[in-house]
C-alpha atoms as a PDB file:
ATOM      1  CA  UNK A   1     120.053 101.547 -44.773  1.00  0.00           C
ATOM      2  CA  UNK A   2     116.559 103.117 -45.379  1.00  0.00           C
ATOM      3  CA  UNK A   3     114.948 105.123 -42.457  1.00  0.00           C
ATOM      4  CA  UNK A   4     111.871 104.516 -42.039  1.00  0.00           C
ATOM      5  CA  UNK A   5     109.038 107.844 -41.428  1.00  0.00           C
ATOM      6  CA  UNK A   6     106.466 106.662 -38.538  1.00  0.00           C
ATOM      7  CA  UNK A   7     103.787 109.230 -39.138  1.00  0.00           C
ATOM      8  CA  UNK A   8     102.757 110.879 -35.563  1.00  0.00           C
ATOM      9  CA  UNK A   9      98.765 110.712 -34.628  1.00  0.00           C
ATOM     10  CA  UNK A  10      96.884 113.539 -36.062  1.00  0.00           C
ATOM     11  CA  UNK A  11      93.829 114.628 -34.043  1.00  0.00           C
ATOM     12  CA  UNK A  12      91.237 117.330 -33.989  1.00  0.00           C
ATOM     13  CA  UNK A  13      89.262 118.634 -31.016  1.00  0.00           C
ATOM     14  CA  UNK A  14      86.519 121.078 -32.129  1.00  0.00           C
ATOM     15  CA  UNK A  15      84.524 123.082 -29.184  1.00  0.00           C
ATOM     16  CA  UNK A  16      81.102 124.861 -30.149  1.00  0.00           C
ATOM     17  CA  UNK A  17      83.199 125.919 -33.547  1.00  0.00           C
ATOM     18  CA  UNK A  18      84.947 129.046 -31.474  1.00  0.00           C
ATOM     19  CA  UNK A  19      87.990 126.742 -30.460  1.00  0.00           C
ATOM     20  CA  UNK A  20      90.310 124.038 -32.171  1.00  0.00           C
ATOM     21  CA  UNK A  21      93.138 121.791 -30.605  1.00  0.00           C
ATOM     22  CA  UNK A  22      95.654 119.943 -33.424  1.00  0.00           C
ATOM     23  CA  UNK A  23      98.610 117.958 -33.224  1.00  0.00           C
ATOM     24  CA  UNK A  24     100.500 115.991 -35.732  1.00  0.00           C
ATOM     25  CA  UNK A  25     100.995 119.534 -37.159  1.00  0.00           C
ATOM     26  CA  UNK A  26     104.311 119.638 -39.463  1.00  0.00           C
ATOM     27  CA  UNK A  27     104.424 123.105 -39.957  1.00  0.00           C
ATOM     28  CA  UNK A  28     101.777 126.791 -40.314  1.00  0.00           C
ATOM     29  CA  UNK A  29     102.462 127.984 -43.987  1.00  0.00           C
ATOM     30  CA  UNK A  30     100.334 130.746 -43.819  1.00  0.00           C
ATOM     31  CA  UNK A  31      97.218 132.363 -41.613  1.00  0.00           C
ATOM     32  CA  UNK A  32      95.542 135.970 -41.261  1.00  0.00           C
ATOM     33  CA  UNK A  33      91.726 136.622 -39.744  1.00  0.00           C
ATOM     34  CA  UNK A  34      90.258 134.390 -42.400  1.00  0.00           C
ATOM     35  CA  UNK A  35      92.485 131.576 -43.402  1.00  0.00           C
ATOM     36  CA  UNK A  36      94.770 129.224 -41.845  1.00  0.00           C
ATOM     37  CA  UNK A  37      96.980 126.618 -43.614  1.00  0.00           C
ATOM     38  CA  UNK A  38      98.759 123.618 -41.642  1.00  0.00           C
ATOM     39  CA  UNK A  39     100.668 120.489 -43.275  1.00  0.00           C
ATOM     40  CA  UNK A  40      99.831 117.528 -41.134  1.00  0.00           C
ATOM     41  CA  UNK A  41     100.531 113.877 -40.756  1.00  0.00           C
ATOM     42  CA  UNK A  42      97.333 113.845 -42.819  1.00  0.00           C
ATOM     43  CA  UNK A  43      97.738 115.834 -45.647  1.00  0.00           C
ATOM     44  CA  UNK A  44      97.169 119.800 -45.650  1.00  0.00           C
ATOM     45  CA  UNK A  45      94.289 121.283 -43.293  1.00  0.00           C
ATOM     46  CA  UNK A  46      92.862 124.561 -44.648  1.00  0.00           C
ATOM     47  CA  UNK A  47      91.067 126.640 -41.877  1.00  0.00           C
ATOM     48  CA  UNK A  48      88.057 128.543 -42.951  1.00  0.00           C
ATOM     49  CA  UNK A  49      86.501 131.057 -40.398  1.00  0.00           C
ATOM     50  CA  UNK A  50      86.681 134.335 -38.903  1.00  0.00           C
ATOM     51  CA  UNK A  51      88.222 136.498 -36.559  1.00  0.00           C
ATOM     52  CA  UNK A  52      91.193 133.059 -36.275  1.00  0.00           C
ATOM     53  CA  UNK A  53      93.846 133.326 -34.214  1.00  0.00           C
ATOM     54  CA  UNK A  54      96.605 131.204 -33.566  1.00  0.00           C
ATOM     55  CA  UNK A  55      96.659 130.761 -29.879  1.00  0.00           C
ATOM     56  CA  UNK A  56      99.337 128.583 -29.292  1.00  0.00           C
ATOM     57  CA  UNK A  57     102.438 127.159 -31.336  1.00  0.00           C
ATOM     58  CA  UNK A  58     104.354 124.228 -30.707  1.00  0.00           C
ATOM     59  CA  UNK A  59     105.817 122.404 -33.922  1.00  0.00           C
ATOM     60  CA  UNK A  60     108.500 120.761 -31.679  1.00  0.00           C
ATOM     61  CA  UNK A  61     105.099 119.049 -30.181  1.00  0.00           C
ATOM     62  CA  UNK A  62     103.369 119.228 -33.343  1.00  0.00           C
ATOM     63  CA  UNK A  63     100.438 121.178 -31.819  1.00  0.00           C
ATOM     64  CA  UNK A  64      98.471 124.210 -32.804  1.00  0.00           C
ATOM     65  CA  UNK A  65      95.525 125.577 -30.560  1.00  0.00           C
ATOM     66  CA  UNK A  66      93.050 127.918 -32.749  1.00  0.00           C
ATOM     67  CA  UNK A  67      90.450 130.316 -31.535  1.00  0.00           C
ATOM     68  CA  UNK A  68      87.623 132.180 -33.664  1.00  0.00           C
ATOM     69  CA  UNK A  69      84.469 131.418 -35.582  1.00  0.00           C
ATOM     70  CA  UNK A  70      85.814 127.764 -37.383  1.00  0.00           C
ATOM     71  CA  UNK A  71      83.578 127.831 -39.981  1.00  0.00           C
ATOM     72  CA  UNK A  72      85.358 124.966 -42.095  1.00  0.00           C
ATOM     73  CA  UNK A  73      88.227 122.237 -42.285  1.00  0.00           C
ATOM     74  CA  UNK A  74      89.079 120.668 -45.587  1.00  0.00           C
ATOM     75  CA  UNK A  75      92.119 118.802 -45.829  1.00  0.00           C
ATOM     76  CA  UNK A  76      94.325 118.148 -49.305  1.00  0.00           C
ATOM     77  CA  UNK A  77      97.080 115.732 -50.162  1.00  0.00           C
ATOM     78  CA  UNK A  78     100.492 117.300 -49.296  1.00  0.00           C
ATOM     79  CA  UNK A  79     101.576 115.597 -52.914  1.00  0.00           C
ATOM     80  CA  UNK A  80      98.995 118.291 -54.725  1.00  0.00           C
ATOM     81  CA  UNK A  81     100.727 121.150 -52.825  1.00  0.00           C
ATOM     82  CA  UNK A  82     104.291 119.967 -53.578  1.00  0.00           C
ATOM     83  CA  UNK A  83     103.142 119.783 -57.443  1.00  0.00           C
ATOM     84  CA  UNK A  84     101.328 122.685 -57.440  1.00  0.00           C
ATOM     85  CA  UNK A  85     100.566 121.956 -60.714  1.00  0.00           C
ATOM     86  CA  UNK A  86      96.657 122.632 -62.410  1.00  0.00           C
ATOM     87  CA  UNK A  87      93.963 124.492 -60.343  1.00  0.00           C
ATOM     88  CA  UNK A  88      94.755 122.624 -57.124  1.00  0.00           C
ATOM     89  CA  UNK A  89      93.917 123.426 -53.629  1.00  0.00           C
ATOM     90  CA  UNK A  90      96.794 126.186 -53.031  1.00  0.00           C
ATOM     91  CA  UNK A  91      96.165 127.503 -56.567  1.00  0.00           C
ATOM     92  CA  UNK A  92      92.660 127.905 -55.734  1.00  0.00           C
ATOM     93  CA  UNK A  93      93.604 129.488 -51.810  1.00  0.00           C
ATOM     94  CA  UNK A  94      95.847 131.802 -53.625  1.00  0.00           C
ATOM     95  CA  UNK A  95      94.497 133.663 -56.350  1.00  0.00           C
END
């Protein structure tokens, strides 16, 4: 029998750009001061800023809380990632 995936609800909460609150988080691939990569229910979420830190950690909940200046979110497919193929997202975040 084929199991079905549900997909969990991904949601953003965004204060004055110096805090962030996610679920639906699947996993943290990478982060430093600067960058900060999450897969999500939603595809991947790269987070653009300074001084970022992740506050809290739960992937058993699925939630990450992020402090710092935010100063962008810009989300991928998780199907360019797995590929990796041609100058795509990663390829770009990783030069």
């Amino acid at each position: 029998m084929e199991e079905l995936k549900t997909a969990k609800a991904h949601k953003v909460l965004l204060a004055n750009r110096k805090s962030a609150n996610f679920s639906g988080v699947l996993d943290v691939l990478s982060f430093d001061v600067n960058e900060i990569l999450l897969e999500t229910e939603q595809g991947m979420l790269l987070i653009k800023g300074n001084d970022l830190h992740v506050n809290r950690l739960s992937l058993e909940q699925g939630e990450v809380d992020v402090t710092g200046k935010i100063d962008g979110l810009t989300y991928s497919d998780v199907e360019t990632y797995h590929k990796g193929g041609g100058e795509s997202f990663l390829g770009r975040l990783f030069k």
